[in-house]
PDB file of N, CA and C in Angstrom:
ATOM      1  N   UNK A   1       2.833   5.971  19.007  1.00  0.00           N
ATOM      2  CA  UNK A   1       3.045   5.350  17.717  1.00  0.00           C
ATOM      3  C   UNK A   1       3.927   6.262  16.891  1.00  0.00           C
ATOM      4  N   UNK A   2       5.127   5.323  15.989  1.00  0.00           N
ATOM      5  CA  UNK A   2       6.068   6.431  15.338  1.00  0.00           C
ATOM      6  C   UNK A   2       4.750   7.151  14.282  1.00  0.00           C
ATOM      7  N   UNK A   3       5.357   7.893  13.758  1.00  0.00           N
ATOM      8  CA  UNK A   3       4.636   8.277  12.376  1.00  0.00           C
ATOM      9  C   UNK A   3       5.266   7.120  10.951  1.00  0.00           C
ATOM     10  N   UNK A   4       4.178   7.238  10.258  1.00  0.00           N
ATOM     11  CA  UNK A   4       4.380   5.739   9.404  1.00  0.00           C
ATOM     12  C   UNK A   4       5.002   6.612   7.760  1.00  0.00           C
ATOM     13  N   UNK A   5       5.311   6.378   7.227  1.00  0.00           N
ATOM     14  CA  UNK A   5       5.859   6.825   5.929  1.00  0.00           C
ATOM     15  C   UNK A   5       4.359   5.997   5.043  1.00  0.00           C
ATOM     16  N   UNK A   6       4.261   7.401   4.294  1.00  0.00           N
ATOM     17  CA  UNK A   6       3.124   7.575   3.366  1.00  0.00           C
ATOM     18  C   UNK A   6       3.319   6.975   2.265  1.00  0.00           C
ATOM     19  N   UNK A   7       2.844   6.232   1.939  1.00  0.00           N
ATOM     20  CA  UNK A   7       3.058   5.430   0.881  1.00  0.00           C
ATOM     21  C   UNK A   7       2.172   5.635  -0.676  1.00  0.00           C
ATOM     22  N   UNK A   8       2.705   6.821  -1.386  1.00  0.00           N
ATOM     23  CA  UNK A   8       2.109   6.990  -2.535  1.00  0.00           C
ATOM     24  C   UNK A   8       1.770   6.077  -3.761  1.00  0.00           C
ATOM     25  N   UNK A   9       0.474   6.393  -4.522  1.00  0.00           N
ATOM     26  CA  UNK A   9       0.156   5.940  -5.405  1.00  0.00           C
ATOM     27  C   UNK A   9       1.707   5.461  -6.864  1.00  0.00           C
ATOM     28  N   UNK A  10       2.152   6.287  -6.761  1.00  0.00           N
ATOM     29  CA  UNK A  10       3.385   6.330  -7.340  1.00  0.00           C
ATOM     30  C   UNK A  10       4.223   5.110  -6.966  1.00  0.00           C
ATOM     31  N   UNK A  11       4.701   5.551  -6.011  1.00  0.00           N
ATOM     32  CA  UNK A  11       5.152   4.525  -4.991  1.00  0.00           C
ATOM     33  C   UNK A  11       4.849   3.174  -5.256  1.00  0.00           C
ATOM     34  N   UNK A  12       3.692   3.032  -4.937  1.00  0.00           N
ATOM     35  CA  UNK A  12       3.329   1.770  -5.237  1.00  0.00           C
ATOM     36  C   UNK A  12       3.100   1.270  -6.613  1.00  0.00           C
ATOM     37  N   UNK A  13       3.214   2.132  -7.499  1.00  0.00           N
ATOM     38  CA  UNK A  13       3.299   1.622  -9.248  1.00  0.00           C
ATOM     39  C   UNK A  13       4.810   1.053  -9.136  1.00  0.00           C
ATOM     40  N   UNK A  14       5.570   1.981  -8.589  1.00  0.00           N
ATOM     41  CA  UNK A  14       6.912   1.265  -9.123  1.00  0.00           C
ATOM     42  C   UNK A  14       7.589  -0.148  -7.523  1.00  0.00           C
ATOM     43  N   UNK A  15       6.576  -0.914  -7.277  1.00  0.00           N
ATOM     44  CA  UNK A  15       6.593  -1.916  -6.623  1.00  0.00           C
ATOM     45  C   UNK A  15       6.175  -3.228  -7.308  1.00  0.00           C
ATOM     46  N   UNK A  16       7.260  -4.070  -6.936  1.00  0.00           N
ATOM     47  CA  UNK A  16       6.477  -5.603  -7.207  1.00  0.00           C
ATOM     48  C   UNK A  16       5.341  -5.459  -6.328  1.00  0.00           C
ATOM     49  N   UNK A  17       4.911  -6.886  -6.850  1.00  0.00           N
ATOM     50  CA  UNK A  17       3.209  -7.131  -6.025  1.00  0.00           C
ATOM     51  C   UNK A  17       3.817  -7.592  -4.884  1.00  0.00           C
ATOM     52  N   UNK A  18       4.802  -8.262  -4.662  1.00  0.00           N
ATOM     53  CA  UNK A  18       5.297  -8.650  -3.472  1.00  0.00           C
ATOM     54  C   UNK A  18       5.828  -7.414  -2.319  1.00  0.00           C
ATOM     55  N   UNK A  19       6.130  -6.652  -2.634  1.00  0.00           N
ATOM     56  CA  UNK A  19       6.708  -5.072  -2.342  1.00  0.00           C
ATOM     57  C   UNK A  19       5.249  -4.482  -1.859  1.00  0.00           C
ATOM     58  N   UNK A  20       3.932  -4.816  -2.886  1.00  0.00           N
ATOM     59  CA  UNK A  20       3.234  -3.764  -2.583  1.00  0.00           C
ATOM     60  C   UNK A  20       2.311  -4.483  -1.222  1.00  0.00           C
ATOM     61  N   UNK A  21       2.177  -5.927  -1.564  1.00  0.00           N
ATOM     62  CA  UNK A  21       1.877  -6.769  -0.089  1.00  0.00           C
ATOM     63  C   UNK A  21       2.242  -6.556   1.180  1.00  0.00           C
ATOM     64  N   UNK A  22       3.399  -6.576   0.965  1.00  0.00           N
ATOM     65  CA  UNK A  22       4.284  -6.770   2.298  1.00  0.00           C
ATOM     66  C   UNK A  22       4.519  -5.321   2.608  1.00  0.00           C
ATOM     67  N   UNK A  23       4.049  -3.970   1.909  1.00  0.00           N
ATOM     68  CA  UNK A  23       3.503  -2.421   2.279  1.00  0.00           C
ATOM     69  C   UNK A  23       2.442  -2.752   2.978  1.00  0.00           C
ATOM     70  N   UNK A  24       1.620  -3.652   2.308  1.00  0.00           N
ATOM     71  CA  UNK A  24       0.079  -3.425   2.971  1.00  0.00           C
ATOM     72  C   UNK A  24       0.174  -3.940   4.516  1.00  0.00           C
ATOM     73  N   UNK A  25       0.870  -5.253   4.787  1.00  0.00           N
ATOM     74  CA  UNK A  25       0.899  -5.452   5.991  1.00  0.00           C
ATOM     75  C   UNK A  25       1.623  -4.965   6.982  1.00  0.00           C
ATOM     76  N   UNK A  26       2.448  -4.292   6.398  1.00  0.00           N
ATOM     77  CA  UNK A  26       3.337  -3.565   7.446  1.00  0.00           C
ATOM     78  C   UNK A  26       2.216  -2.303   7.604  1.00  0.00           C
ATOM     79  N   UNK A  27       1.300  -1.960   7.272  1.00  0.00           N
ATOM     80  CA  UNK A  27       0.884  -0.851   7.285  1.00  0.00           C
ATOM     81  C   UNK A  27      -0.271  -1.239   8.501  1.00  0.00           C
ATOM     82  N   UNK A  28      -0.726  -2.614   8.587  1.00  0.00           N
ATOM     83  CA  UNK A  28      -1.769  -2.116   9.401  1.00  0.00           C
ATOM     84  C   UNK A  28      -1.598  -2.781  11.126  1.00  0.00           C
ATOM     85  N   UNK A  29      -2.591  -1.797  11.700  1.00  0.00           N
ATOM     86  CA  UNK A  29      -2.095  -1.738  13.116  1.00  0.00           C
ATOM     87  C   UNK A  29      -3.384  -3.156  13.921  1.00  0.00           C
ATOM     88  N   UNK A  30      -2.501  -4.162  14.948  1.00  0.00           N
ATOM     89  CA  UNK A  30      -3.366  -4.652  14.807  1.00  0.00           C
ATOM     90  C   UNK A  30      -3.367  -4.689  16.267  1.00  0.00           C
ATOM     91  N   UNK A  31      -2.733  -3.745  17.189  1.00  0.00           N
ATOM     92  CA  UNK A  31      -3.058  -3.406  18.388  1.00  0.00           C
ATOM     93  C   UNK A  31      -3.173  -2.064  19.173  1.00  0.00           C
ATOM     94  N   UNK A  32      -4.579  -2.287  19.600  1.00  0.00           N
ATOM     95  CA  UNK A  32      -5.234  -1.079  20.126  1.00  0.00           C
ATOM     96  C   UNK A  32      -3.818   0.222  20.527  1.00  0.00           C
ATOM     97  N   UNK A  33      -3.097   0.210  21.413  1.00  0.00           N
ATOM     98  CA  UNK A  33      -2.747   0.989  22.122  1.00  0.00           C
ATOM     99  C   UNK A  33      -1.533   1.819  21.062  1.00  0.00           C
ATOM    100  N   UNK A  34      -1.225   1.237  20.100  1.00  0.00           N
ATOM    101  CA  UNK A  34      -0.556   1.605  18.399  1.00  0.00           C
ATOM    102  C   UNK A  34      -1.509   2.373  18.109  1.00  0.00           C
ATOM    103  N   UNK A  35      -3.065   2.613  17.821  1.00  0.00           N
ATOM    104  CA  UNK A  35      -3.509   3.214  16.972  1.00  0.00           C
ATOM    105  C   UNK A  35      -3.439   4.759  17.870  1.00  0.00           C
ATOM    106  N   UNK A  36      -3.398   5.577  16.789  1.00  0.00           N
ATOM    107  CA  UNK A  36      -3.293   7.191  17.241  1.00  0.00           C
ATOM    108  C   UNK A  36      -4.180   7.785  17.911  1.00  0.00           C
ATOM    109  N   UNK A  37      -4.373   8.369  19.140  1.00  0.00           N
ATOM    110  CA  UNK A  37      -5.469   8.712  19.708  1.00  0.00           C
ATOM    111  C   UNK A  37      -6.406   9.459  19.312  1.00  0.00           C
ATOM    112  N   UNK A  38      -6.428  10.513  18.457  1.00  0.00           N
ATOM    113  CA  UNK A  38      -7.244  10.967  17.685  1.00  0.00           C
ATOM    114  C   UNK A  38      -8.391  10.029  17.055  1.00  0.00           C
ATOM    115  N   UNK A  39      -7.541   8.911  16.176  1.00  0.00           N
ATOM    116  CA  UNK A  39      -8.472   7.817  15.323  1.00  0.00           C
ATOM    117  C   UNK A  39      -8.943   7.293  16.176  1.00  0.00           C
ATOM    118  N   UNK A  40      -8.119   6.879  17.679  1.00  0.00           N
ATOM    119  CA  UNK A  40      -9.124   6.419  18.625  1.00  0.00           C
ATOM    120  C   UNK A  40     -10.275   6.656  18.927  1.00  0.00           C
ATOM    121  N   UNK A  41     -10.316   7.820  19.228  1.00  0.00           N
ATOM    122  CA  UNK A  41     -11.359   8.764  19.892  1.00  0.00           C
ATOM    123  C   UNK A  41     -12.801   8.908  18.586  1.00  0.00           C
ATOM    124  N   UNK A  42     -12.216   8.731  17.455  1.00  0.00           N
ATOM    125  CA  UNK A  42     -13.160   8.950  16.130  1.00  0.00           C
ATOM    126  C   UNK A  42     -14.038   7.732  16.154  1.00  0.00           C
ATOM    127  N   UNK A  43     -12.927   6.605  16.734  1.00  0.00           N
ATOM    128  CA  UNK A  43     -13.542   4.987  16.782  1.00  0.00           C
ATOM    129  C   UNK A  43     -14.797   5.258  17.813  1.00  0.00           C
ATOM    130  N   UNK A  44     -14.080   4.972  18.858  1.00  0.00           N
ATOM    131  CA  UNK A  44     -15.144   5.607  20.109  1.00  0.00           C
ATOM    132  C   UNK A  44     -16.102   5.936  19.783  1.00  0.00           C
ATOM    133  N   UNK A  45     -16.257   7.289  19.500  1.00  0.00           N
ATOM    134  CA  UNK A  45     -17.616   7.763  19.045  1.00  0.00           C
ATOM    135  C   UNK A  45     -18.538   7.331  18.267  1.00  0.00           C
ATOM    136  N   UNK A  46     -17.441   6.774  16.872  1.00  0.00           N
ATOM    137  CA  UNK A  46     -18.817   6.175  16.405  1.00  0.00           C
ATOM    138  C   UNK A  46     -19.521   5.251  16.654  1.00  0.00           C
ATOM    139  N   UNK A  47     -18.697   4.178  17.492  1.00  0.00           N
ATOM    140  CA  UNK A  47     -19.140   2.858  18.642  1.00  0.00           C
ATOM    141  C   UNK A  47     -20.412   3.290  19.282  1.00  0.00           C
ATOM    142  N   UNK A  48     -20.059   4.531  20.228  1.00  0.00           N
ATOM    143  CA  UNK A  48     -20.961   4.558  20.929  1.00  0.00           C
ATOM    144  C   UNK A  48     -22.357   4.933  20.738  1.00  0.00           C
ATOM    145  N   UNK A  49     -21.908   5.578  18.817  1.00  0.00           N
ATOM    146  CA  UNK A  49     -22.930   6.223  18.324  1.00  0.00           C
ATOM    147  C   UNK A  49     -24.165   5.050  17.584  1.00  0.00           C
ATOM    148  N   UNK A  50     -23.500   4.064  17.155  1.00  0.00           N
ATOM    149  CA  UNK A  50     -23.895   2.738  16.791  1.00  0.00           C
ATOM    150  C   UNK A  50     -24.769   2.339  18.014  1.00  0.00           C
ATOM    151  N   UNK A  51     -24.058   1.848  19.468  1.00  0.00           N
ATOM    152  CA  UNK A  51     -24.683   1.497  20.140  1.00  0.00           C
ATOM    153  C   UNK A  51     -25.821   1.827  20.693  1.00  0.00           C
ATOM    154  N   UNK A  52     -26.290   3.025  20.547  1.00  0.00           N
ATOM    155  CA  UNK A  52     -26.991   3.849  21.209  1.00  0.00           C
ATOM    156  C   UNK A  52     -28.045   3.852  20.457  1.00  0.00           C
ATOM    157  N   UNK A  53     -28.058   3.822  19.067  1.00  0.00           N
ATOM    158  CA  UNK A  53     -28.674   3.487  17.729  1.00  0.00           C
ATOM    159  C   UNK A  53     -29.873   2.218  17.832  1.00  0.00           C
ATOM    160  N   UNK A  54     -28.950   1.166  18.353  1.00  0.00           N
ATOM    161  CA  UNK A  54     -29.036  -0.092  18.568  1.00  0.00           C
ATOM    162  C   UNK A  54     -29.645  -0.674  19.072  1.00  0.00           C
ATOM    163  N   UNK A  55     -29.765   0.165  20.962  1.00  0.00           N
ATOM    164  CA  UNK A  55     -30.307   0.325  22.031  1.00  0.00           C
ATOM    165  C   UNK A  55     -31.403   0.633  21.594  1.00  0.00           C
ATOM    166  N   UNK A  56     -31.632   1.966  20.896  1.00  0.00           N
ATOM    167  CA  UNK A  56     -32.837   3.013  20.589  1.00  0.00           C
ATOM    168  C   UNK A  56     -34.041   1.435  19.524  1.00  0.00           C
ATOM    169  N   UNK A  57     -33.390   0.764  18.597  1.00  0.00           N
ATOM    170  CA  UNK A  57     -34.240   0.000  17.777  1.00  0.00           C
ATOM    171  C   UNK A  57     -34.576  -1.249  18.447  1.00  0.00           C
ATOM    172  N   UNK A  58     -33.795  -1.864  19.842  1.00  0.00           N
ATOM    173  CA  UNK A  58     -34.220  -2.856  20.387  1.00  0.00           C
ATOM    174  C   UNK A  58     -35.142  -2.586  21.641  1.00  0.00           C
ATOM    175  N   UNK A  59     -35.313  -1.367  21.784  1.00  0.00           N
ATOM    176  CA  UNK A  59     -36.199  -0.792  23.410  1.00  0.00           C
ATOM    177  C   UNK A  59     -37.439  -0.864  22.912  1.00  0.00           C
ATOM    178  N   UNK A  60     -38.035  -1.135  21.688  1.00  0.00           N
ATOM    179  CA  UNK A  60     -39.276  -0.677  21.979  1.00  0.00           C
ATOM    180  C   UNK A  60     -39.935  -1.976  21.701  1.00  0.00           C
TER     181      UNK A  60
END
């Protein structure tokens, strides 16, 4: 994934609402193999940390 240009608070004051929309959607990722592996890996964990959670309150 490229690196995305940071889009400051600033930034976005001096945007139409249409400007600051069409930031928001360009901003988000809506396929897996795009997102950064790091955040991946953060996802992951907490998945598995959920699941396991989950497991633990439906076993007994």
């Amino acid at each position: 994934m490229a690196d995305r240009e940071v889009i400051t608070a600033e930034d976005l004051d001096r945007m139409t609402p249409d400007q600051r929309a069409a930031a928001v959607r360009a901003s988000i990722v809506t396929d897996w193999d795009q997102v950064p592996p790091e955040v991946r890996a953060r996802v992951e964990a907490t998945a598995a940390t959920l699941a396991r959670q989950a497991d633990h309150r439906t076993a007994g």
